[in-house]
N, C-alpha and C. Protein backbone atom coordinates (compact mmCIF):
# COMPACT_ATOMS: atom_id res chain seq x y z
N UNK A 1 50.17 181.55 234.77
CA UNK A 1 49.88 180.26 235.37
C UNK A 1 51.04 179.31 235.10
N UNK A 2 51.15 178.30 236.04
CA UNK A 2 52.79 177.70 235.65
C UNK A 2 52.43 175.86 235.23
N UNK A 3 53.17 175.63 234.41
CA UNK A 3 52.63 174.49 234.25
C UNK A 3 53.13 173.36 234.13
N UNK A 4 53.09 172.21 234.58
CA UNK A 4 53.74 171.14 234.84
C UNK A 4 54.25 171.06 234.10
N UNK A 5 55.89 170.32 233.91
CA UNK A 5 56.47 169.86 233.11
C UNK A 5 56.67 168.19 233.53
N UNK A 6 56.31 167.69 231.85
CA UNK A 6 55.80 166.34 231.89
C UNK A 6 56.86 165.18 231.27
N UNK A 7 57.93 166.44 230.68
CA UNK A 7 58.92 165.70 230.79
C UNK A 7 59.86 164.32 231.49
N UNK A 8 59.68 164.77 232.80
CA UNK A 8 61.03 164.13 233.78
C UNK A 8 59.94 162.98 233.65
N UNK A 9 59.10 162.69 233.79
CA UNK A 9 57.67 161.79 234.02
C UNK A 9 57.82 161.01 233.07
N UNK A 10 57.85 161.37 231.58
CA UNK A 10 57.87 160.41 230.84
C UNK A 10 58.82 160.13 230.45
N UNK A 11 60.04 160.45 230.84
CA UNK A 11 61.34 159.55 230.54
C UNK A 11 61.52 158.40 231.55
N UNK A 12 61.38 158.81 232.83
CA UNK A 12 60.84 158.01 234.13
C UNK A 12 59.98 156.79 233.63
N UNK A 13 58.97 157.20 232.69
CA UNK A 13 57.77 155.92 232.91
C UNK A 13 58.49 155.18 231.51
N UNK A 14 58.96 155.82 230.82
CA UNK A 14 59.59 155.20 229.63
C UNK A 14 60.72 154.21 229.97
N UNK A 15 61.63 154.72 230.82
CA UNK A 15 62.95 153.92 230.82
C UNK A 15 62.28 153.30 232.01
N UNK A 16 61.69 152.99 233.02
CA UNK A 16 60.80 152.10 233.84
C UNK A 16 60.12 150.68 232.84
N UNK A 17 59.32 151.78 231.92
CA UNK A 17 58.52 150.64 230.92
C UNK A 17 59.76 149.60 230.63
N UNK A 18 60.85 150.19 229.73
CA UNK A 18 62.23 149.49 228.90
C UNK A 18 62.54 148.42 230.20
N UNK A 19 63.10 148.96 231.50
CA UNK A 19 63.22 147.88 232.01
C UNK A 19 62.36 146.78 232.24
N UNK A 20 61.08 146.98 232.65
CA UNK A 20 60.13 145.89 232.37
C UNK A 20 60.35 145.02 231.68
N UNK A 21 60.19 145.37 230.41
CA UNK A 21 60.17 144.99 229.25
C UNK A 21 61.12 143.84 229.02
N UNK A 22 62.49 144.55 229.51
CA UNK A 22 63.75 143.71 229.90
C UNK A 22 63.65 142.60 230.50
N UNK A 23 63.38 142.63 231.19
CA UNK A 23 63.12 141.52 232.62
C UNK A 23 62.02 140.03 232.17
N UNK A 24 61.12 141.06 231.44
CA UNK A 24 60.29 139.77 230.84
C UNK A 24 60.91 139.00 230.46
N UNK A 25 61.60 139.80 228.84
CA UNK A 25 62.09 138.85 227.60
C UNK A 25 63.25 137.88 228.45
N UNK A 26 64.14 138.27 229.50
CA UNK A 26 65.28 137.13 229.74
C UNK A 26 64.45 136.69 230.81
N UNK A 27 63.60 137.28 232.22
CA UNK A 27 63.04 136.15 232.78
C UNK A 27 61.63 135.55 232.54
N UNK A 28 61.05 135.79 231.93
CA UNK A 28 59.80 135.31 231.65
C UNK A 28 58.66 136.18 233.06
N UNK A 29 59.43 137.12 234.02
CA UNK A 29 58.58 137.61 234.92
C UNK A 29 57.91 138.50 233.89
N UNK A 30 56.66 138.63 234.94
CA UNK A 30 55.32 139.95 234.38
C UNK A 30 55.76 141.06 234.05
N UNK A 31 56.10 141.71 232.40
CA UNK A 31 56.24 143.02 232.41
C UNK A 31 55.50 144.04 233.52
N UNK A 32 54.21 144.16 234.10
CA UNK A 32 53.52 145.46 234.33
C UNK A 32 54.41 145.23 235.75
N UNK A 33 54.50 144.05 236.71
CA UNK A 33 54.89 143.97 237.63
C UNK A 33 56.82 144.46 237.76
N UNK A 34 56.90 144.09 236.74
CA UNK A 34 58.67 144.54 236.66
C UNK A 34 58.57 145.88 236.56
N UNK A 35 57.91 146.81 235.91
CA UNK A 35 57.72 148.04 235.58
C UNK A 35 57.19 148.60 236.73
N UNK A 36 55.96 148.18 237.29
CA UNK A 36 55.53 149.32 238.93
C UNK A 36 56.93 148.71 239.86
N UNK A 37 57.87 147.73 239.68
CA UNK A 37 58.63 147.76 240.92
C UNK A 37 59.72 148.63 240.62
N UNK A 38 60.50 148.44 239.47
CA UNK A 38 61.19 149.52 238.86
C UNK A 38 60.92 150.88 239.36
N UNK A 39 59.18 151.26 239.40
CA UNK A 39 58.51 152.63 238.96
C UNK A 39 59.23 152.88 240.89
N UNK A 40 58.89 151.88 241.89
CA UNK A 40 58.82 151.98 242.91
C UNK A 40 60.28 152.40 243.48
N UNK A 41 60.98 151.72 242.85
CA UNK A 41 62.75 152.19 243.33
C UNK A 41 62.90 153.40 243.13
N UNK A 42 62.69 152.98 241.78
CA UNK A 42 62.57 155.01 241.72
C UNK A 42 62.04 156.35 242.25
N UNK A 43 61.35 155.83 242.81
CA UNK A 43 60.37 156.91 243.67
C UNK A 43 60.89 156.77 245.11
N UNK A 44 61.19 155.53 245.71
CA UNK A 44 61.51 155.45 247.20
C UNK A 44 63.13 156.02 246.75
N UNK A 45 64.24 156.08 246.17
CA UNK A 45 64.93 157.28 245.85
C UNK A 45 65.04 158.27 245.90
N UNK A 46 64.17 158.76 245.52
CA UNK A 46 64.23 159.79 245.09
C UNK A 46 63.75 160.84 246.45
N UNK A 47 62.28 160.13 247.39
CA UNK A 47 61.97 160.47 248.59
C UNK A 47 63.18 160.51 249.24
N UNK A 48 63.60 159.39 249.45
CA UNK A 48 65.06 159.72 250.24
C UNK A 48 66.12 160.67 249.81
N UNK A 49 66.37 161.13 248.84
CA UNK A 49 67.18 162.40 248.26
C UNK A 49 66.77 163.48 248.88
N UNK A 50 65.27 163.43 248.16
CA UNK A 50 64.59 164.85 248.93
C UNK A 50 64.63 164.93 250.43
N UNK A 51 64.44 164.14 251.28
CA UNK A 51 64.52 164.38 252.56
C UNK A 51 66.04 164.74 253.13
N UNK A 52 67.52 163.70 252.93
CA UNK A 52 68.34 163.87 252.69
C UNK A 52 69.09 165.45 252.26
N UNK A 53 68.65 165.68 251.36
CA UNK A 53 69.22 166.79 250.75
C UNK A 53 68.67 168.46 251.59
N UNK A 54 67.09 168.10 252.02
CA UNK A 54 66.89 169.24 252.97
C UNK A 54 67.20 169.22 254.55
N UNK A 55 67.85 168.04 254.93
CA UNK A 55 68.39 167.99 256.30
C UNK A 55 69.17 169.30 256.65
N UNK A 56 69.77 169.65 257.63
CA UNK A 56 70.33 170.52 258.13
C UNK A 56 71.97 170.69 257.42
N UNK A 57 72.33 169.54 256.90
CA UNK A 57 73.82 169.51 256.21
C UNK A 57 73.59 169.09 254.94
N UNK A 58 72.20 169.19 254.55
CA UNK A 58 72.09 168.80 253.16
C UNK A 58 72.30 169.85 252.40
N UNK A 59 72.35 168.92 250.55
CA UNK A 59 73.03 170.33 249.21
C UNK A 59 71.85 171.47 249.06
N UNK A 60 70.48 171.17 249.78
CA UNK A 60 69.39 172.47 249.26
C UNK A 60 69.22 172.89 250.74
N UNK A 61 69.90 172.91 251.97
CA UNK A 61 69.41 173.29 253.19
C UNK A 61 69.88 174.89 253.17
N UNK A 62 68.97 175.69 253.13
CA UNK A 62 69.40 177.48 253.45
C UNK A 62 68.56 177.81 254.65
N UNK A 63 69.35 178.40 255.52
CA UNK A 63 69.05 178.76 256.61
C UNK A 63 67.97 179.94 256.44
N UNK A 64 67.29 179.86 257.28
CA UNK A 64 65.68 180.83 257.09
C UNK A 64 64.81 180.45 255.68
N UNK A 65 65.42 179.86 255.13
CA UNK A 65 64.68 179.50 253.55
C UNK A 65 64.08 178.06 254.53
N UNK A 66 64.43 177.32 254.02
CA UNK A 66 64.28 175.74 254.02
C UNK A 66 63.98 175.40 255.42
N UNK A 67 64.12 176.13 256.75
CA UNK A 67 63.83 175.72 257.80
C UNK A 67 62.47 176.52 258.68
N UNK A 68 61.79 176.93 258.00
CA UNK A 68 60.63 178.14 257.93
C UNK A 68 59.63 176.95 258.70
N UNK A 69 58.65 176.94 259.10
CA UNK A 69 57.06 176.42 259.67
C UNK A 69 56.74 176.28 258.13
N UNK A 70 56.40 177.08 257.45
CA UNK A 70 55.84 177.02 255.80
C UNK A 70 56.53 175.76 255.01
N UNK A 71 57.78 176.18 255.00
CA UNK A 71 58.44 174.98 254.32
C UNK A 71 58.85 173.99 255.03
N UNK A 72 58.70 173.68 256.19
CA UNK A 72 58.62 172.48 256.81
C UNK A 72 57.29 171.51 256.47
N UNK A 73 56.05 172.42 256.10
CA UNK A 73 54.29 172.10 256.02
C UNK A 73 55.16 171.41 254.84
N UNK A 74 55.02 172.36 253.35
CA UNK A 74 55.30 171.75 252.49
C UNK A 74 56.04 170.38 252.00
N UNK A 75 57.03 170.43 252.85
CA UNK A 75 58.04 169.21 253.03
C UNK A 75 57.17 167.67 253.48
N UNK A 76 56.67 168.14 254.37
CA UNK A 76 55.79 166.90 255.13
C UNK A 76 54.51 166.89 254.03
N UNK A 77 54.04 167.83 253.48
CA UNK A 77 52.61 167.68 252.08
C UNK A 77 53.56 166.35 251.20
N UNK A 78 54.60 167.20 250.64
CA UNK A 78 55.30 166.31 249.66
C UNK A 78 55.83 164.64 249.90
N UNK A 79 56.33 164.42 251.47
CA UNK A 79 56.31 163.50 251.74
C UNK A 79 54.89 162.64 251.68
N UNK A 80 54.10 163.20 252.09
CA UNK A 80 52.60 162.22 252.17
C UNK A 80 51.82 162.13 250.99
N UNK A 81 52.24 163.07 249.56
CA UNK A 81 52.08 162.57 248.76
C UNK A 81 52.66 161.58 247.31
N UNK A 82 54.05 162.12 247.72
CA UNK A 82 55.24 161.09 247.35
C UNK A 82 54.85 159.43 247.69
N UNK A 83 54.64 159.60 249.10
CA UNK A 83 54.26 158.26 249.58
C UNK A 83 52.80 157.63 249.71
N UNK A 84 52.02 157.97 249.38
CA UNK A 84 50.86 158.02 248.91
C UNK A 84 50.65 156.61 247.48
N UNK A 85 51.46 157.94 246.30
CA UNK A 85 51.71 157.27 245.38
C UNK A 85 52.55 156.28 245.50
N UNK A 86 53.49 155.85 245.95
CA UNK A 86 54.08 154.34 246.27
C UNK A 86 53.68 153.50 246.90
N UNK A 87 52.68 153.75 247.63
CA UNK A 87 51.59 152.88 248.20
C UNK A 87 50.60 152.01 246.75
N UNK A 88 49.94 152.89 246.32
CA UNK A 88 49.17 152.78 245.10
C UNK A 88 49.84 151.93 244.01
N UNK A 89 51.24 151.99 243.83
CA UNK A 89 52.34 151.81 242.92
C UNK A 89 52.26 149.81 243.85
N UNK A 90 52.51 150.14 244.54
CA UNK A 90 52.65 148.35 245.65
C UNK A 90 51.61 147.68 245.38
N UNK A 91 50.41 148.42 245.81
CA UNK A 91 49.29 147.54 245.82
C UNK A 91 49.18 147.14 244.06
N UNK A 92 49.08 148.12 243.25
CA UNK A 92 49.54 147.60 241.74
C UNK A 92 49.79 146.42 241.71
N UNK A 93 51.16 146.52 242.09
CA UNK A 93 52.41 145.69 241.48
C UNK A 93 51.75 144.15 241.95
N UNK A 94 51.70 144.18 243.57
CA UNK A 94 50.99 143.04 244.11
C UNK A 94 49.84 142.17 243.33
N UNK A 95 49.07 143.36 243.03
CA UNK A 95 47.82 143.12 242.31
C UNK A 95 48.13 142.15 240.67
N UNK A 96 48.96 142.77 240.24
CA UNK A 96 49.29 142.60 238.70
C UNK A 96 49.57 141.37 238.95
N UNK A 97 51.13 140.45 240.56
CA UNK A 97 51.37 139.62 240.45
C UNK A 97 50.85 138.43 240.72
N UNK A 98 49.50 138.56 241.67
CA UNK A 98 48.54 137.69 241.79
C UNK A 98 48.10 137.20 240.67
């Protein structure tokens, strides 16, 4: 059975948190809100890499691999749940700054 690695996640939510954190102490803005927008760059990044990078001239595009019906499904799963969570991540942030 294979199992998540929870690593990349919590260095992500860690150095996300630090900047928060940052932002408070010199602007007096809302840590949680500095932290989900932070969390949010990071993620709308990173979507764009991934899409980017499996284009037709992108660094992970292999012909018959990466351009399959299967891995096209997958691609579009990952997009709608990538973006899913940055939805959730907005309404947060919004929420926190109200």
């Amino acid at each position: 059975m294979n199992s998540i690695n929870l690593k990349p996640a919590a260095i992500m939510i860690s150095a996300c948190l630090l900047t928060g954190w940052s932002i408070e102490y010199l602007t007096g803005f809302s840590w949680l809100t500095a932290t989900l927008l932070a969390m949010i760059t990071v993620l709308v990044n990173g979507l764009i890499i991934f899409n980017e990078d499996l284009d037709e001239e992108g660094y992970d595009y292999q012909e018959g691999v990466t351009d399959t019906p299967e891995a096209k499904a997958e691609k579009i799963k990952a997009n709608k749940i990538q973006a899913a969570i940055i939805v959730l991540l907005i309404i947060g942030a919004v929420w926190s700054y109200i």
